[in-house]
Protein backbone atom coordinates (compact mmCIF):
# COMPACT_ATOMS: atom_id res chain seq x y z
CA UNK A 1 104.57 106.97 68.88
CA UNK A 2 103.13 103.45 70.08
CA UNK A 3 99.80 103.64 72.57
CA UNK A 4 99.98 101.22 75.00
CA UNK A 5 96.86 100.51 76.56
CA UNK A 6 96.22 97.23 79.66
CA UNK A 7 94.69 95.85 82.31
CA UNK A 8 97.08 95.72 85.62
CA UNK A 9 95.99 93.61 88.90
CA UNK A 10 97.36 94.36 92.00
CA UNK A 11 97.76 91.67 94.18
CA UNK A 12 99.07 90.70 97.57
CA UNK A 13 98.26 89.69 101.23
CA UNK A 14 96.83 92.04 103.32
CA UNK A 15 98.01 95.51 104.55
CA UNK A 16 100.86 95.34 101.93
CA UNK A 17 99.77 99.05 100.87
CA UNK A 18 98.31 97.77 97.34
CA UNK A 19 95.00 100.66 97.44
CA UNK A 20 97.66 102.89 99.15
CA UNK A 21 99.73 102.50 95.96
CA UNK A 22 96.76 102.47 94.24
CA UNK A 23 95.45 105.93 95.76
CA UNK A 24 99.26 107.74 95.44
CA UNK A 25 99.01 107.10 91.59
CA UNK A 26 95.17 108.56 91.05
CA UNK A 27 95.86 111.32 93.85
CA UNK A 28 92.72 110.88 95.20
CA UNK A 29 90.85 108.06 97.18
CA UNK A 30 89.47 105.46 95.39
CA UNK A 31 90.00 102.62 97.98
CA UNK A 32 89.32 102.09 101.33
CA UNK A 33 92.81 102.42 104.11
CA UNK A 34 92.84 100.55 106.67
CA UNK A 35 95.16 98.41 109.04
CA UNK A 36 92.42 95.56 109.16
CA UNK A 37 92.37 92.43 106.84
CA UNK A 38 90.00 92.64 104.30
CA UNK A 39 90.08 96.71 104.02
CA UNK A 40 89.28 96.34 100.34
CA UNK A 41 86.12 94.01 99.31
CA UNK A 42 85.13 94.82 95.46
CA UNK A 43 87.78 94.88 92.71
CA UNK A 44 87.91 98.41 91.84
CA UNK A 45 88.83 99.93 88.44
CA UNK A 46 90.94 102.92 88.01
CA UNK A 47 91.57 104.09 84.72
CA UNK A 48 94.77 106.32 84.13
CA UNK A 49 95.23 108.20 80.86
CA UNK A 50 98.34 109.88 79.87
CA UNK A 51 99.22 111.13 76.74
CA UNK A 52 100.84 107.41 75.03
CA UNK A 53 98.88 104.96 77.29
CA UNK A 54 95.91 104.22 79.17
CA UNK A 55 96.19 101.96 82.02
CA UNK A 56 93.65 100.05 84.16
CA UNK A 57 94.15 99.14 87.53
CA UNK A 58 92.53 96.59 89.49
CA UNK A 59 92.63 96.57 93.07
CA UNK A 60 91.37 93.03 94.77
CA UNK A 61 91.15 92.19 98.41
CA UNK A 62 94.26 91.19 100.58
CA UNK A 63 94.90 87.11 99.80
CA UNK A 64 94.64 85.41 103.36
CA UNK A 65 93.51 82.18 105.25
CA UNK A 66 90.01 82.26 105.13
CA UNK A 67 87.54 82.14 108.80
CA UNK A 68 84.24 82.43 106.61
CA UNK A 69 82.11 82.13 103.44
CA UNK A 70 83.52 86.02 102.83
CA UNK A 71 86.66 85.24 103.26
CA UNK A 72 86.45 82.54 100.68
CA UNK A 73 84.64 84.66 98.42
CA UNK A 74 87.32 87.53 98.78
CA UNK A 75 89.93 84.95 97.80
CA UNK A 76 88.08 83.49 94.83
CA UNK A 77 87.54 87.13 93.62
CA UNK A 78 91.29 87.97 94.07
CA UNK A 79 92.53 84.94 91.53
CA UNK A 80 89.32 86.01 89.46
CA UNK A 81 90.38 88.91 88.72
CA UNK A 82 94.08 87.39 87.03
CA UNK A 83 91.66 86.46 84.31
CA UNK A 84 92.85 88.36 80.75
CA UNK A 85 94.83 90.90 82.69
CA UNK A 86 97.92 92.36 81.15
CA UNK A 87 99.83 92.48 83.94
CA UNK A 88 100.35 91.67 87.75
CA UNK A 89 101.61 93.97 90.23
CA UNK A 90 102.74 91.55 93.04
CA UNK A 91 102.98 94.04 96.02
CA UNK A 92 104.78 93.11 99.36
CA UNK A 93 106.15 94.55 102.22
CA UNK A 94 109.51 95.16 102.28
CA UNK A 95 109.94 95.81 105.70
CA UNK A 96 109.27 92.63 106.33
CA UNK A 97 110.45 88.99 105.58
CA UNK A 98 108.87 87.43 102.84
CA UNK A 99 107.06 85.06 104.59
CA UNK A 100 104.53 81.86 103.80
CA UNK A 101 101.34 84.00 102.90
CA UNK A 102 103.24 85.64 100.28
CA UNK A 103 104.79 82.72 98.65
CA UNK A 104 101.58 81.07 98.04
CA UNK A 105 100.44 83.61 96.19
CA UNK A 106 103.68 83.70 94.65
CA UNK A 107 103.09 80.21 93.57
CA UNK A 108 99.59 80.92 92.88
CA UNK A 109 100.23 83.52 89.98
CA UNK A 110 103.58 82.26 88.60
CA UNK A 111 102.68 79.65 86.43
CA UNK A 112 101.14 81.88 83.78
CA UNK A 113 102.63 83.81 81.26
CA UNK A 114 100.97 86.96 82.37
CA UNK A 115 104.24 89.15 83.39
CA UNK A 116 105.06 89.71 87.34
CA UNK A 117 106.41 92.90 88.77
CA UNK A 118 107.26 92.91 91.88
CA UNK A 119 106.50 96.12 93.90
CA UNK A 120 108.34 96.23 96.95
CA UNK A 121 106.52 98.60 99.23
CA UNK A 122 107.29 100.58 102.48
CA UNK A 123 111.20 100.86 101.57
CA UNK A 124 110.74 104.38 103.51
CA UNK A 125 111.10 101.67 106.44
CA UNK A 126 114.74 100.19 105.48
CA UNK A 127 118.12 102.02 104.97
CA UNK A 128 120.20 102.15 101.80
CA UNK A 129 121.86 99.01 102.64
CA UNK A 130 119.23 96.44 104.05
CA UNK A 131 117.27 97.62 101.03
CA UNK A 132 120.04 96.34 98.43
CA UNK A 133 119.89 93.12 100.64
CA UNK A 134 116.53 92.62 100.40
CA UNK A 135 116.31 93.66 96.56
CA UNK A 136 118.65 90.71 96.42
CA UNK A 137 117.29 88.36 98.30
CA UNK A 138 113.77 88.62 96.38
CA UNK A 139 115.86 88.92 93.39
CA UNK A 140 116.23 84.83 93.95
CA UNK A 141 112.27 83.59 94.12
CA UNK A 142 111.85 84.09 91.08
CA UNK A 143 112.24 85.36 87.22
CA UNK A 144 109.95 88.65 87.74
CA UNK A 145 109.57 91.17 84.95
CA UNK A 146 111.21 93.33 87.30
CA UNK A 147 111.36 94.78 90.80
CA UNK A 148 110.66 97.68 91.59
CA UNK A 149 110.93 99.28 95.18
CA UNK A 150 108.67 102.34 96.05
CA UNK A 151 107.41 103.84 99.21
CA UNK A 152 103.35 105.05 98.88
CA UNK A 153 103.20 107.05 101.69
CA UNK A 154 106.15 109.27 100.45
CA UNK A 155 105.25 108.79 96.98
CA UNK A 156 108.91 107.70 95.83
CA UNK A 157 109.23 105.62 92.97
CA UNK A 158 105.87 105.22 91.56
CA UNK A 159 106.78 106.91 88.75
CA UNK A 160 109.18 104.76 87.49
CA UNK A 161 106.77 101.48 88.41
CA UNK A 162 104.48 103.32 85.62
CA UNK A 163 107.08 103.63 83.57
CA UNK A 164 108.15 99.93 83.51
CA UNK A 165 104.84 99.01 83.72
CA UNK A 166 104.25 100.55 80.50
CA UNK A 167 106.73 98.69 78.23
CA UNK A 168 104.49 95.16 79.46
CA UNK A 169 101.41 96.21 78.21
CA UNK A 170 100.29 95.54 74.41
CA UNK A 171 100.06 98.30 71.53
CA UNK A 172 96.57 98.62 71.91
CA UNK A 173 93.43 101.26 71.33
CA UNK A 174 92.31 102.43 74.97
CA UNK A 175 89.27 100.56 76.17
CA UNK A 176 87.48 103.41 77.95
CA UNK A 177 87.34 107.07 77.63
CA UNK A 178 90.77 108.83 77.47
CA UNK A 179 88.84 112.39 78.51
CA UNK A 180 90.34 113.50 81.77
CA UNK A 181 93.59 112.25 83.75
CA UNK A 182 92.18 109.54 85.66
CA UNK A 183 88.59 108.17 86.35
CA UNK A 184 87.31 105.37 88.61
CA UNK A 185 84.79 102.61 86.22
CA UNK A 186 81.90 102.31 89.44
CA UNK A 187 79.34 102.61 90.58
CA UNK A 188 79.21 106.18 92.66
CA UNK A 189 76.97 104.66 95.78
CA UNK A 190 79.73 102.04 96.23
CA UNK A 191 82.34 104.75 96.38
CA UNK A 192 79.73 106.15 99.12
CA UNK A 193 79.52 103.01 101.10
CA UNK A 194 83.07 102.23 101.33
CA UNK A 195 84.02 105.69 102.02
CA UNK A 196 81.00 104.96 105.73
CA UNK A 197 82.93 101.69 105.91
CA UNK A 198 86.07 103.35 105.86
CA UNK A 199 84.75 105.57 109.49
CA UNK A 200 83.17 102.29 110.95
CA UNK A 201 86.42 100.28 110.82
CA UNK A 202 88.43 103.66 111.76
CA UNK A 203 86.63 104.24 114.99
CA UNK A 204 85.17 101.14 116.10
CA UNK A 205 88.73 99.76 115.70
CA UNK A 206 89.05 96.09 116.97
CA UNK A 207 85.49 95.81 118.35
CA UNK A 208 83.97 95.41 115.24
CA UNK A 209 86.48 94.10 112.75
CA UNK A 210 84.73 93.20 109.37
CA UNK A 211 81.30 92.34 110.89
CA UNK A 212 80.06 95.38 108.78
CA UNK A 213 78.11 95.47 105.64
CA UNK A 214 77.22 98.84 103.95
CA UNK A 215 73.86 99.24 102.00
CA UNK A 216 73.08 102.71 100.09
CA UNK A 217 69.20 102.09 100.34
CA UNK A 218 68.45 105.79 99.35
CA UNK A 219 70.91 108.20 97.48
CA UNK A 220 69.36 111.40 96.01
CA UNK A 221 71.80 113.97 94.51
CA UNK A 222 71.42 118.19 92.90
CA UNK A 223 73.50 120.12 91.72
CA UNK A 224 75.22 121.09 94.80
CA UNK A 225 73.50 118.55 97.46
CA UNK A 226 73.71 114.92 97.85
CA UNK A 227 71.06 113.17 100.30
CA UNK A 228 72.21 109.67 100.97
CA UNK A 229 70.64 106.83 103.69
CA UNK A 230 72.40 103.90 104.47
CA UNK A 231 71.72 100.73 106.36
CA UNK A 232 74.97 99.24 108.44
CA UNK A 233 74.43 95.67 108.61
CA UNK A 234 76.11 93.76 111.70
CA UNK A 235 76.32 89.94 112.45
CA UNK A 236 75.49 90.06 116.36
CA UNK A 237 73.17 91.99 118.67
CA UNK A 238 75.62 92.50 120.46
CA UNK A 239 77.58 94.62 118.17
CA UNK A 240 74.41 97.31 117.49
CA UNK A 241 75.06 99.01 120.83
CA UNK A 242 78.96 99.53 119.94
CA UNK A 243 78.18 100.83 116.76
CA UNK A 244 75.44 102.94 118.17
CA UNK A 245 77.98 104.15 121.27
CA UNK A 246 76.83 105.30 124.40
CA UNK A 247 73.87 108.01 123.60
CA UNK A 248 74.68 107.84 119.50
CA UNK A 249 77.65 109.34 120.05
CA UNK A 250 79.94 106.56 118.01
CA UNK A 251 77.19 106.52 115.32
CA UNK A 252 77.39 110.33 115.19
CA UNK A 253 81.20 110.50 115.02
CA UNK A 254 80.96 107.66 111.95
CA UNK A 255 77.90 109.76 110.16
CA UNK A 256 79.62 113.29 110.60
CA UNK A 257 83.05 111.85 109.48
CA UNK A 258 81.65 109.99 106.50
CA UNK A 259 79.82 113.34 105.19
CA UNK A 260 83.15 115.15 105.60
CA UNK A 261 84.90 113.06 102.94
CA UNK A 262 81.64 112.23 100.65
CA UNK A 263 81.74 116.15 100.67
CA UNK A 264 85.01 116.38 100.33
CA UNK A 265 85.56 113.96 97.80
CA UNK A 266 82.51 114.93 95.49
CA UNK A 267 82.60 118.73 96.56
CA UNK A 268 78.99 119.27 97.31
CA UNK A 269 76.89 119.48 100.83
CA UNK A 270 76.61 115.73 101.92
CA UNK A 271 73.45 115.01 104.26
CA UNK A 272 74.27 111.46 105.57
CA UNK A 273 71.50 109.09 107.06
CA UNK A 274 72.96 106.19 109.46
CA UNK A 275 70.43 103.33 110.47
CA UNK A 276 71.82 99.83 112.35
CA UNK A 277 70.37 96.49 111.81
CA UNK A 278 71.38 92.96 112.92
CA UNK A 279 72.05 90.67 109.71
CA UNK A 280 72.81 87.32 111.64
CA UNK A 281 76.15 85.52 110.34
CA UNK A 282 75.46 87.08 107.03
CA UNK A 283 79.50 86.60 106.82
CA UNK A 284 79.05 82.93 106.66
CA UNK A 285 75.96 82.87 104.48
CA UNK A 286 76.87 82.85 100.39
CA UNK A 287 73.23 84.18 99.63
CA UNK A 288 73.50 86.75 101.75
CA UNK A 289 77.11 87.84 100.09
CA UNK A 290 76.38 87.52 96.83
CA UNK A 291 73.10 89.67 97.60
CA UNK A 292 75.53 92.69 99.11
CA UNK A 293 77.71 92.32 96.07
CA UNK A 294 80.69 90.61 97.04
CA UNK A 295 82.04 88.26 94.55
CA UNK A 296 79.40 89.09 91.40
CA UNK A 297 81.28 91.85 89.72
């Protein structure tokens, strides 16, 4: 029996449900969920070994008009990332019409030779028959490798995207260790930091959109204790006191939340540190974003 062994990117605009996908096939959380543009900032690499292949996934940020030297930098990363990959999961949302935002990418992607499947996601939203309209529909933009629909939050179908996406990926040796189902290739303090970032965006909501930078300036660990300080960088004064809340209280609710899923997702005691500093525009500023790690994988 042939080993088949790749690099996959998944690609799309935002809030298509690409690191929900990407989540439902590792079974645990590896990428940040969120209803806001720009959820996910730093490729991430999942590695998924089954018995004939091992498969790496790369998650990039949602593809979108870009307000700021970030957003610029998220896009740049996003096409970066195409760059000796396998294969391209283009994920959309099928609940919707395929619209402008996703035909540039479409147009964007398509002129390699690097095989497209398209993952049509949120079909838990449509009935039988608007589904086989839509299937049809997308069926004409282009010559895809195949389309597949699947629903992440009920978990339907990913199986059978795996499969497929196994019969477009080379007979190959597996790049990284094959111990273990799945593993995530980085760093563990980013994991922390997005998994904070995660609670900031969750309760601040619209207040404080993506003005939020996450630095892990201490992070001891034990056996069965982790001890980690981080700094929350915003762009305006303004913002500190909202992230603070009245009396600590919405810096409490981020901190306590955060150590519940650190703890929960590395299963030791979590002691979280939360400190709030004013980074002016560092959005806008390309030092400053290449100096919090965006864009220098």
């Amino acid at each position: 029996m042939s080993f088949k062994s790749g690099f996959i990117a998944i690609i799309g605009r935002p809030n298509v449900g690409k690191s929900s996908i990407l989540n439902q096939i590792f079974e645990s959380k590896i990428a940040i969920v969120s209803d806001k543009v720009q959820t996910t900032r730093n490729p991430i690499r999942g590695i998924l070994n089954e018995e004939d292949s091992q498969l790496v996934f790369i998650d990039t940020p949602g593809i979108h008009e870009p307000k700021d030297e970030l957003g610029k930098e998220l896009n740049r990363e996003s096409f970066a990332q195409l760059e000796g990959i396998d294969l391209i999961f283009f994920v959309i949302d099928g609940s919707e019409r395929f619209g402008p935002q996703d035909q540039r990418i479409l147009d964007r992607i398509k002129g390699g030779e690097t095989p497209i499947i398209l993952v049509v996601n949120k079909i838990d939203k449509l009935s039988k028959s608007k589904l086989l309209a839509k299937l049809s529909e997308l069926n004409e933009l282009h010559n895809f490798a195949a389309i597949i629909p699947v629903s992440a939050v009920e978990k339907d179908n990913l199986d059978t995207l795996l499969n497929v996406a196994k019969t477009y990926l080379p007979d190959d040796v597996a790049y990284f260790s094959t111990e273990g189902k799945s593993s995530v290739d980085y760093e563990r303090s980013f994991l922390f930091s997005e998994l904070i970032r995660e609670k900031v965006l969750h309760f601040t909501h619209d207040e404080i959109p993506h003005d939020v930078a996450i630095v892990i300036e201490n992070l001891e660990e034990s056996e069965d204790e982790i001890f980690i300080q981080a700094l929350l960088l915003v762009q305006k004064a303004s913002q500190k006191p909202i992230v603070l809340g009245k009396q600590g209280q919405m810096i409490k609710k981020i901190r306590l939340a955060a150590q519940r899923s650190i703890r929960a997702s590395q299963n030791k005691k979590c002691t979280l540190e939360l400190f709030v500093r004013v980074e002016k525009d560092w959005r806008t500023k390309k030092s400053k974003i290449e100096d919090l790690g965006y864009g220098n994988q």
